[in-house]
Protein backbone atom coordinates (compact mmCIF):
# COMPACT_ATOMS: atom_id res chain seq x y z
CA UNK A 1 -89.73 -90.91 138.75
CA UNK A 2 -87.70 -89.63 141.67
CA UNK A 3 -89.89 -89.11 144.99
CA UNK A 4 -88.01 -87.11 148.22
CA UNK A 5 -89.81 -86.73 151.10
CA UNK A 6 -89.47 -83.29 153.94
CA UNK A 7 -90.97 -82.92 156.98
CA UNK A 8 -92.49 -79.42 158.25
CA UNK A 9 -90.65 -78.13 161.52
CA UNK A 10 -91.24 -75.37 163.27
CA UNK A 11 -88.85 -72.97 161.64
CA UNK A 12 -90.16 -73.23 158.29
CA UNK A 13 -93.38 -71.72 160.09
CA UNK A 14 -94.12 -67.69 159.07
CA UNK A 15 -96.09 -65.65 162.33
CA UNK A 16 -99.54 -67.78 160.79
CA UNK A 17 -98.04 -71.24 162.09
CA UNK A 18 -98.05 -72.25 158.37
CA UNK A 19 -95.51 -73.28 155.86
CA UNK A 20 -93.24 -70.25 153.58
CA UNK A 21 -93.82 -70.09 150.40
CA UNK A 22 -90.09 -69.68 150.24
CA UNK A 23 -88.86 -72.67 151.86
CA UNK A 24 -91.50 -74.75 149.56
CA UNK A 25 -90.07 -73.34 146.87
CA UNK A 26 -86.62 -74.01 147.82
CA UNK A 27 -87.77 -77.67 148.15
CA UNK A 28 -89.14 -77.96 144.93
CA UNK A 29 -85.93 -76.68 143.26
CA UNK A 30 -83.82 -79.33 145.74
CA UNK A 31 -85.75 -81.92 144.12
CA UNK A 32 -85.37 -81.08 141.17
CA UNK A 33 -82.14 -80.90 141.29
CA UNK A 34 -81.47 -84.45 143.00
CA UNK A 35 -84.00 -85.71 140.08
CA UNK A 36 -81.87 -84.41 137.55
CA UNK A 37 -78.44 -85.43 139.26
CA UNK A 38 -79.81 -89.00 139.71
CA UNK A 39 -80.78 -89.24 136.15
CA UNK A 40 -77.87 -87.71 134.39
CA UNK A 41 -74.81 -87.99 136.98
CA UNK A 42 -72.01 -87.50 134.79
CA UNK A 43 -73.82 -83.67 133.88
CA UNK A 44 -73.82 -80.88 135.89
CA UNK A 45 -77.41 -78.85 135.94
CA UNK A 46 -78.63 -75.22 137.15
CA UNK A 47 -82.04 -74.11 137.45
CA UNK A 48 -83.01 -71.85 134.94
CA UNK A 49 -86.75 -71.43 135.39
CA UNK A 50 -89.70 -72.33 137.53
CA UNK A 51 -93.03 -72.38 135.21
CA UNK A 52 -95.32 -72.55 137.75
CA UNK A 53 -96.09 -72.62 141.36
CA UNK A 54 -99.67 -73.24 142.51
CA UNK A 55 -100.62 -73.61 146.69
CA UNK A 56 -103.78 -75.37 146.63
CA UNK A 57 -104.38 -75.44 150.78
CA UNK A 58 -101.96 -74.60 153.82
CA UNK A 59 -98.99 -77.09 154.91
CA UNK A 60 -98.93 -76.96 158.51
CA UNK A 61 -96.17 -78.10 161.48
CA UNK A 62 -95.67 -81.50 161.18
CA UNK A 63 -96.48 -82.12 157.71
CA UNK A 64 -94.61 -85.16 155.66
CA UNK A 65 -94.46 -83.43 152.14
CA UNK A 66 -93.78 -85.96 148.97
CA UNK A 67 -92.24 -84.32 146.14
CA UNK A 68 -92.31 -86.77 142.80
CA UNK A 69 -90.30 -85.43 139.64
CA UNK A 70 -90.73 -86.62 136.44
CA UNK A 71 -88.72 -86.17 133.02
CA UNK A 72 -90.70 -84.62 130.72
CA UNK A 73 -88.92 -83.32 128.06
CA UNK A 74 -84.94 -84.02 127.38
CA UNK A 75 -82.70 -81.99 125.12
CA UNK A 76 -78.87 -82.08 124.11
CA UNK A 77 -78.24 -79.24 126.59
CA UNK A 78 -81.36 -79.54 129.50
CA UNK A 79 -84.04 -81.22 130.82
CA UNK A 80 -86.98 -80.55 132.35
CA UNK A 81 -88.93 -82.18 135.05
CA UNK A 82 -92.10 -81.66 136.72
CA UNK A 83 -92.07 -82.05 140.53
């Protein structure tokens, strides 16, 4: 397991004071990507796919977001992790 760790600042905010769906998104595909890169570093890796993305409650200013990403399934040409 790899775990990275972001902190909400005020321009990740949209006009609700709350967290984009965007920039988590972006996050989620940053840590995937050092997962993958820390587990395989002689590879190189794109994303291909995100399966699915579920907000559960709001991330607000000042929030310290952990993002943990696990190997789940490893073939001859990809991987895939759940973060």
């Amino acid at each position: 397991m790899n775990t990275t760790y972001r902190l909400v600042l005020p321009n990740y905010l949209n006009h609700y004071g709350l967290l984009y769906g965007g920039q988590l998104l972006q996050w989620i595909d940053e840590a995937g990507y050092i997962a993958v890169s820390l587990s395989f570093p002689t590879k190189e890796f794109v994303t291909v796919g995100l399966n699915e993305v579920v907000f559960h409650k709001r991330i607000q200013l000042g929030s310290i977001l952990q993002f943990d990403a696990n190997l789940i399934k490893q073939g001859t040409t990809s991987a895939t992790f759940e973060i």
